[in-house]
C-alpha atoms as a PDB file:
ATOM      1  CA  UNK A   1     166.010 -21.843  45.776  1.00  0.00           C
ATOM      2  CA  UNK A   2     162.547 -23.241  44.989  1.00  0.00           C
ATOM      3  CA  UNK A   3     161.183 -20.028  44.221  1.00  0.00           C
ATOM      4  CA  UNK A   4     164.013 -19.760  41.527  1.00  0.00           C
ATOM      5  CA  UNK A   5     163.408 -23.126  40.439  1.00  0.00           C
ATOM      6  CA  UNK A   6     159.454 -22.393  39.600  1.00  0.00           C
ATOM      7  CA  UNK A   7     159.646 -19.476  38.030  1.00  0.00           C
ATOM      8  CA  UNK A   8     160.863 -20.541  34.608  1.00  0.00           C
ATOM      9  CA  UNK A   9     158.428 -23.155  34.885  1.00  0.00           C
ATOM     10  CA  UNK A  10     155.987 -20.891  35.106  1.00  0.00           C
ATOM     11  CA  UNK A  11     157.266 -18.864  32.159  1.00  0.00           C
ATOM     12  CA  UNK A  12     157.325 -21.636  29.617  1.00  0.00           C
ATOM     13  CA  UNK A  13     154.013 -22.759  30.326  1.00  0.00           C
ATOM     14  CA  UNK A  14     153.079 -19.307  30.293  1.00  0.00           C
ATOM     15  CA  UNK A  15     154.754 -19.335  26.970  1.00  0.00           C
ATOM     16  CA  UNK A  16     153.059 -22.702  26.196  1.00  0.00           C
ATOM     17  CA  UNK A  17     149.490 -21.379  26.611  1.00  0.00           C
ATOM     18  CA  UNK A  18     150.046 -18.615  24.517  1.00  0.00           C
ATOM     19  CA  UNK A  19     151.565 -20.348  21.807  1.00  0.00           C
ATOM     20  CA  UNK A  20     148.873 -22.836  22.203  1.00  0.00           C
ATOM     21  CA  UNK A  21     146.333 -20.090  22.423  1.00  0.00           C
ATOM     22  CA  UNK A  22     147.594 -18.015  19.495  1.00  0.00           C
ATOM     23  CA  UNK A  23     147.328 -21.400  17.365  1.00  0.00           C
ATOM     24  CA  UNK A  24     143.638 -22.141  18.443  1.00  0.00           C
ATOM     25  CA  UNK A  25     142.780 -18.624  16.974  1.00  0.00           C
ATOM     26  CA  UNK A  26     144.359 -18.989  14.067  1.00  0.00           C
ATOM     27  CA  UNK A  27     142.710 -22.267  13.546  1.00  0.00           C
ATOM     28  CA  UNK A  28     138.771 -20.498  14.546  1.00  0.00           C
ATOM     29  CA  UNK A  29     139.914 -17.801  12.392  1.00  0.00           C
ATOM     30  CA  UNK A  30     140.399 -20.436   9.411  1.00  0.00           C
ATOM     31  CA  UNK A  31     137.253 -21.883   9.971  1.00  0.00           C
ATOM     32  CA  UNK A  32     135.211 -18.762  10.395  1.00  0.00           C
ATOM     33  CA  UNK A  33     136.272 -17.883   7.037  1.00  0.00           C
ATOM     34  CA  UNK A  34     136.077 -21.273   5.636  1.00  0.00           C
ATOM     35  CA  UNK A  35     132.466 -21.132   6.791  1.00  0.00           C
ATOM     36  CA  UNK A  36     132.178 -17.394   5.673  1.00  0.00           C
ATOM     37  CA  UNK A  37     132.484 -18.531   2.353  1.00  0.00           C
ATOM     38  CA  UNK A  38     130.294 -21.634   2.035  1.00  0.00           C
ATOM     39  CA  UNK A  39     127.682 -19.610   3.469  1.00  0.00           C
ATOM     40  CA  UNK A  40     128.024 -17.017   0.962  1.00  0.00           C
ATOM     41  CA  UNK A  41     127.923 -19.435  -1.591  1.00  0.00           C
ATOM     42  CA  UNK A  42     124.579 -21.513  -0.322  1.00  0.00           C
ATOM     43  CA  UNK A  43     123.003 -17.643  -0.726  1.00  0.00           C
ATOM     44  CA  UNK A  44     123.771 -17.572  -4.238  1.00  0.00           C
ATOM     45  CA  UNK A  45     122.939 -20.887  -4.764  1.00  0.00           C
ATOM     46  CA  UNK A  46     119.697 -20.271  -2.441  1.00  0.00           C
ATOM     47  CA  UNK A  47     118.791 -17.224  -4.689  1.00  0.00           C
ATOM     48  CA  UNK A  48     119.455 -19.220  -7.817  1.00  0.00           C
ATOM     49  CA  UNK A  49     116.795 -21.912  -6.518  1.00  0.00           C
ATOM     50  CA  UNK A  50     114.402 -19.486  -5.136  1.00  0.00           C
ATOM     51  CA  UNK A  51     114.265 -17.641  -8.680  1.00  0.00           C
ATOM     52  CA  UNK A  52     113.669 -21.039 -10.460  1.00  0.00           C
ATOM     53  CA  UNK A  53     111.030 -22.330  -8.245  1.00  0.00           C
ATOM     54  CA  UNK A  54     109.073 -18.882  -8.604  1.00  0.00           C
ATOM     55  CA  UNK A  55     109.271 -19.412 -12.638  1.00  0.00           C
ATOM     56  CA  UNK A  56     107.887 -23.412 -12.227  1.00  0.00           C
ATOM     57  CA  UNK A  57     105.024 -22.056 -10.127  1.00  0.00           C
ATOM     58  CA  UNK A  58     104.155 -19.507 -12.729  1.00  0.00           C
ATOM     59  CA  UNK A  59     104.566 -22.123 -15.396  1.00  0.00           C
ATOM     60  CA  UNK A  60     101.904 -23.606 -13.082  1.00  0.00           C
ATOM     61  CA  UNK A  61      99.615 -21.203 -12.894  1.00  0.00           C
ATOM     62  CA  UNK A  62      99.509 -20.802 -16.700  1.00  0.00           C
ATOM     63  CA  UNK A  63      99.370 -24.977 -17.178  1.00  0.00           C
ATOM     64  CA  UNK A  64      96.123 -24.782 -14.839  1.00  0.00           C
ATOM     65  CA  UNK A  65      94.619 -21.485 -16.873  1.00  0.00           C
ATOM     66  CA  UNK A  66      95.201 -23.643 -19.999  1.00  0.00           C
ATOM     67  CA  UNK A  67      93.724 -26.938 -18.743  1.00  0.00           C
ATOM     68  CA  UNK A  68      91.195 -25.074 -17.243  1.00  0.00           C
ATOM     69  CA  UNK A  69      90.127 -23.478 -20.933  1.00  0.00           C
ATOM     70  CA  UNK A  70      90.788 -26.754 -22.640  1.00  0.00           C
ATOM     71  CA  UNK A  71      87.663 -28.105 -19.988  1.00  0.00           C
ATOM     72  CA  UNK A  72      85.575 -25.841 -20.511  1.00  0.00           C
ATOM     73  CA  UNK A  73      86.124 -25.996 -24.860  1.00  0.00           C
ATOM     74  CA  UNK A  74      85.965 -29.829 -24.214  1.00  0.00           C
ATOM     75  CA  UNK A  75      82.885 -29.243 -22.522  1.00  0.00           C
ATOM     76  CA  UNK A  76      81.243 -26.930 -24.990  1.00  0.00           C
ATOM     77  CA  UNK A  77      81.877 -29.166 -27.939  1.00  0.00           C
ATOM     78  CA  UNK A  78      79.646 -31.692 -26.844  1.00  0.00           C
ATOM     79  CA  UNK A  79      76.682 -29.192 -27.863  1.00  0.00           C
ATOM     80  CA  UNK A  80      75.324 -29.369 -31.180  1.00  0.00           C
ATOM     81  CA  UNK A  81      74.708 -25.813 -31.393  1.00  0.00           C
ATOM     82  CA  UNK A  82      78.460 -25.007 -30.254  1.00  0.00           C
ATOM     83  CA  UNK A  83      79.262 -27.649 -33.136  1.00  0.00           C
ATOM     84  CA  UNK A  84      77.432 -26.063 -35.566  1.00  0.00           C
ATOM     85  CA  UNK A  85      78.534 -22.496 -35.059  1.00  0.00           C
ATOM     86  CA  UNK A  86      82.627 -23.751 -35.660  1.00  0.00           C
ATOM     87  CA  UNK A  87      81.280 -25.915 -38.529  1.00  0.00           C
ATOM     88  CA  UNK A  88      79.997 -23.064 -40.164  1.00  0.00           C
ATOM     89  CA  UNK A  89      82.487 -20.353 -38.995  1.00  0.00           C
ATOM     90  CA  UNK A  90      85.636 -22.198 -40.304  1.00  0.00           C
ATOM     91  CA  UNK A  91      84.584 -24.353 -43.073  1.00  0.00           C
ATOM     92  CA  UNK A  92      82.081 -21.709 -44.391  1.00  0.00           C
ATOM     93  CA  UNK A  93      79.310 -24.489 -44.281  1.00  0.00           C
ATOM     94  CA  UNK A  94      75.384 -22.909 -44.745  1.00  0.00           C
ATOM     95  CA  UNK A  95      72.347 -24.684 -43.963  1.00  0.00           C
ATOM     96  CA  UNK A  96      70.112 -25.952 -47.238  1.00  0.00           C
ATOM     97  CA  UNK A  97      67.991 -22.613 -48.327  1.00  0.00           C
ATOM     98  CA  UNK A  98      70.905 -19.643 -46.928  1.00  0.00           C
ATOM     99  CA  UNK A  99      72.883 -17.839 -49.314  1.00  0.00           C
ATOM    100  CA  UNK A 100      76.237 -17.351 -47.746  1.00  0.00           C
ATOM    101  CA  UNK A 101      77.453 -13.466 -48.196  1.00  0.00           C
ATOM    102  CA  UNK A 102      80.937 -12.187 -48.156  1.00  0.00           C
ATOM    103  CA  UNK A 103      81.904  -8.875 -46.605  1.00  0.00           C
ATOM    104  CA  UNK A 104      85.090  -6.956 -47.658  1.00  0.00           C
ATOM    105  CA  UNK A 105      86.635  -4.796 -45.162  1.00  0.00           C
ATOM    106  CA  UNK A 106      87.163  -1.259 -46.295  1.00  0.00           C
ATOM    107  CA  UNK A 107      90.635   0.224 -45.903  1.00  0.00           C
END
């Protein structure tokens, strides 16, 4: 009689565990896609980032090229010579005794 007695115990807790089972995988299988999809996100998000931090550093590079000129014309214009040659290239200044002289380029 005990033997008869156990066995449906046995089945609904057999039952129970499977039930119990079958809603634990549903639940990973929720989350795994739940996660799926953040993580496919961050990657976009990640290129996004990636592409914008390689423009800043070439922005960088081209600041430093620039400051780098801007030392070197700083530099320059504290020689008289330098001075003299911009003085007399854009504000067609001459020195007392030179005749300036204009030159027409041919077509």
């Amino acid at each position: 009689m005990q033997a008869q007695a156990t066995a449906p115990s046995k089945r609904s807790s057999s039952m129970g565990s499977k039930r119990r089972l079958r809603f634990l995988m549903i639940f990973v299988l929720c989350f795994m896609s739940w996660a799926a999809v953040n993580i496919w996100g961050q990657f976009a998000k990640l290129h996004e980032k990636s592409s914008a931090v390689a423009n800043m550093e070439q922005q960088l590079v081209d600041a430093k090229k620039l400051k780098e000129q801007t030392q070197k014309e700083i530099a320059r214009l504290h020689n008289d010579e330098y001075l003299d040659q911009i003085i007399r290239r854009d504000f067609h200044y001459s020195k007392t005794g030179e005749t300036p002289l204009s030159v027409s380029k041919s077509q």
